[in-house]
Protein backbone atom coordinates (compact mmCIF):
# COMPACT_ATOMS: atom_id res chain seq x y z
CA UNK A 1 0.00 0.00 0.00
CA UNK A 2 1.45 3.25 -0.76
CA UNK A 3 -0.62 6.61 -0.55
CA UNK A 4 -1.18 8.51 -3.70
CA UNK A 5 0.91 11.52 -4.32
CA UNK A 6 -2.46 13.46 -4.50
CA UNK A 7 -3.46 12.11 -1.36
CA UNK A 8 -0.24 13.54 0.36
CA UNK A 9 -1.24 17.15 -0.73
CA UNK A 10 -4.54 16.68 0.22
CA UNK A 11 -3.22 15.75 3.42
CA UNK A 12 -0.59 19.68 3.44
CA UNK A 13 -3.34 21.57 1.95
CA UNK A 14 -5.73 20.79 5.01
CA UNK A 15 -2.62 21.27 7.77
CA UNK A 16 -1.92 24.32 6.18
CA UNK A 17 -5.12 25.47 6.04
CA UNK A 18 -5.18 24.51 9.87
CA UNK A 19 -2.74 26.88 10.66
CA UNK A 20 -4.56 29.55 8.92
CA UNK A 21 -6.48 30.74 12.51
CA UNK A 22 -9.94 31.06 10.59
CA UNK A 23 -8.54 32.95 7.32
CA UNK A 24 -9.62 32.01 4.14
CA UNK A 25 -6.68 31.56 1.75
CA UNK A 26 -7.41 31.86 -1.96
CA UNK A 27 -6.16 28.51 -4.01
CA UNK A 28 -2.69 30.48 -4.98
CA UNK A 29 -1.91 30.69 -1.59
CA UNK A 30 -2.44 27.57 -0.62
CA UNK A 31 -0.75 26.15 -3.92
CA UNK A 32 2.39 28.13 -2.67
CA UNK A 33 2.22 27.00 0.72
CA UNK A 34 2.39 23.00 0.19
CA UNK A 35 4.17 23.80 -2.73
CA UNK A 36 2.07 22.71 -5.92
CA UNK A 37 0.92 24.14 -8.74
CA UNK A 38 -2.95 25.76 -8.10
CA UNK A 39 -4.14 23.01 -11.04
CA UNK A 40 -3.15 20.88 -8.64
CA UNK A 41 -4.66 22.23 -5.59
CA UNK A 42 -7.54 22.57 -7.45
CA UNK A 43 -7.96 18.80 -8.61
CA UNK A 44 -7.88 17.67 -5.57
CA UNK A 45 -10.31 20.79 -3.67
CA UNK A 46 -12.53 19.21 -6.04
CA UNK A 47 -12.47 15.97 -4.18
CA UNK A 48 -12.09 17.30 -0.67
CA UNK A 49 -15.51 19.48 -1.36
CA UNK A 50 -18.21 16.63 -1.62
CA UNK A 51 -16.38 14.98 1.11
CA UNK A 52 -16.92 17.77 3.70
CA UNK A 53 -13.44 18.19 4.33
CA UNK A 54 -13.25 21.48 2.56
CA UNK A 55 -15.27 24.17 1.98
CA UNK A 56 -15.46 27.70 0.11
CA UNK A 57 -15.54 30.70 0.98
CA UNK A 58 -16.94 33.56 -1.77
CA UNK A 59 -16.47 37.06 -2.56
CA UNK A 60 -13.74 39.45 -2.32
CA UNK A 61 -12.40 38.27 1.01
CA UNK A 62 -13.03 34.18 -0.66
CA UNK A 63 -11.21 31.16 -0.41
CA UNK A 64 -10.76 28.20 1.22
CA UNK A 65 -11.01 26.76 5.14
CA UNK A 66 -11.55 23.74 6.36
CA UNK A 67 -15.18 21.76 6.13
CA UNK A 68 -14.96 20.48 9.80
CA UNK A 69 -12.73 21.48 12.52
CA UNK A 70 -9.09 19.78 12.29
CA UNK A 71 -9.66 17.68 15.36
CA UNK A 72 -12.41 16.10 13.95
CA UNK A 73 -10.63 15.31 10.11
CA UNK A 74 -8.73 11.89 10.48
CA UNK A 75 -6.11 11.13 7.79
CA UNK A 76 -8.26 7.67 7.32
CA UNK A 77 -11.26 10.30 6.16
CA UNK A 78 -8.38 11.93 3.68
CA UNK A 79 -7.36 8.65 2.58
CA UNK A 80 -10.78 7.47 1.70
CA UNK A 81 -11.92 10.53 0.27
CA UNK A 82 -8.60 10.43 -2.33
CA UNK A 83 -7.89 6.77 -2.95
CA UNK A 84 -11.44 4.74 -1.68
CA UNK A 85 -11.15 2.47 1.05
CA UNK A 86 -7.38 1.30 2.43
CA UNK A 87 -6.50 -2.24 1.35
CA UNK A 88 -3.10 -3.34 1.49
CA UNK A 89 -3.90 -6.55 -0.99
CA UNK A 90 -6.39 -6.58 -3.14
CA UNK A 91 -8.03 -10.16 -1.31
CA UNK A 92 -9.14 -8.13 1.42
CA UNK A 93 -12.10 -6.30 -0.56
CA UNK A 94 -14.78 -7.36 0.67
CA UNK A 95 -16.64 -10.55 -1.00
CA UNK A 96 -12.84 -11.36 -3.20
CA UNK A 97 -11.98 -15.36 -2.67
CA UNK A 98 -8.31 -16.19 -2.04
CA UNK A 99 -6.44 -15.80 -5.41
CA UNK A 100 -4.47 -18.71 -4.28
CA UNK A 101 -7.36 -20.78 -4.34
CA UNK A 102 -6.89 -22.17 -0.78
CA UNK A 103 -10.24 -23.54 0.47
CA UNK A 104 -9.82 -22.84 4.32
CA UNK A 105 -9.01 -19.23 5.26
CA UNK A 106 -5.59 -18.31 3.87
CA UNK A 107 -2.63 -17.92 6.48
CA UNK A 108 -1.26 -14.74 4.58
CA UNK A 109 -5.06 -13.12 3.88
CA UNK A 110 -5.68 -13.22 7.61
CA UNK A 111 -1.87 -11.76 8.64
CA UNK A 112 -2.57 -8.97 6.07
CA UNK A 113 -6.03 -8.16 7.34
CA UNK A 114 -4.75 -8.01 10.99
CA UNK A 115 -2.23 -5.46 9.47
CA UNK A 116 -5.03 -3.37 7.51
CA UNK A 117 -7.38 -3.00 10.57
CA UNK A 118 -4.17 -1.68 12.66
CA UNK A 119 -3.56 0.59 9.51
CA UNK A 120 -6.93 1.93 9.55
CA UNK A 121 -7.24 1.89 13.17
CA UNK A 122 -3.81 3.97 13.43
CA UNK A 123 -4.90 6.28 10.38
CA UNK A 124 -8.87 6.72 11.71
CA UNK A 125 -6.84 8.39 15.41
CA UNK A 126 -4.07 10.58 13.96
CA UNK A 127 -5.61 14.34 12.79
CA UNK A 128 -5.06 17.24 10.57
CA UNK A 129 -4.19 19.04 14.03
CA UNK A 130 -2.05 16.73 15.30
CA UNK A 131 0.03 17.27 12.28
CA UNK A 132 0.79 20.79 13.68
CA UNK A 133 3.40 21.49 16.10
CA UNK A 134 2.32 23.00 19.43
């Protein structure tokens, strides 16, 4: 499993926007302070929007703040809302049979989920503001 590139600036443009104190940034700000291009930032405000984690702010004084407070966005939420749910093989979607065609449950399948549930569990209690030092 390795998180999408996209998925890691979703991740900065939410911190950043956590350390805002309530301003509203406009998307070249924000661009320049996680260091992408504003296509970019815009791309993925586009997918942070529908997911609540982001909203807009219009008008003169418009931009962007965050769509929840940061103690209540998880990096799971980020994950999901870039890549879909975490799965570390693709056997542990739910309903997929063992590709290896083993009839009782599968000694690797069941090591791998125990992994992805401490993944998820790990990724579900970590926040945007505990990415910020105090």
């Amino acid at each position: 499993m390795q998180l999408e590139i996209t998925t890691d600036y979703a991740i900065r443009a939410l911190r950043f926007l956590h350390t805002q104190d309530g301003k509203a940034p406009t998307a070249m700000q924000i661009a320049l302070g996680i260091d992408v291009t504003v296509h970019s930032f815009l791309n993925i405000a586009r997918r942070l929007k529908p997911a609540g984690l982001l909203k807009t702010i219009r008008g003169h004084e418009g931009g962007f703040i965050l769509g929840k407070p940061a103690n209540e966005i998880s990096i799971y939420d980020v994950i999901v809302c870039m890549q879909g749910e975490l799965r570390i093989n693709s056997c542990l979607a739910a309903g997929k049979p063992c590709v290896h065609g083993e009839e009782v449950a599968c000694q690797v399948h069941c090591i791998l989920h125990c992994m992805q549930n401490e993944l998820i569990e790990k990724f579900s209690k970590l926040y945007i503001s505990d990415l910020v030092r105090k």
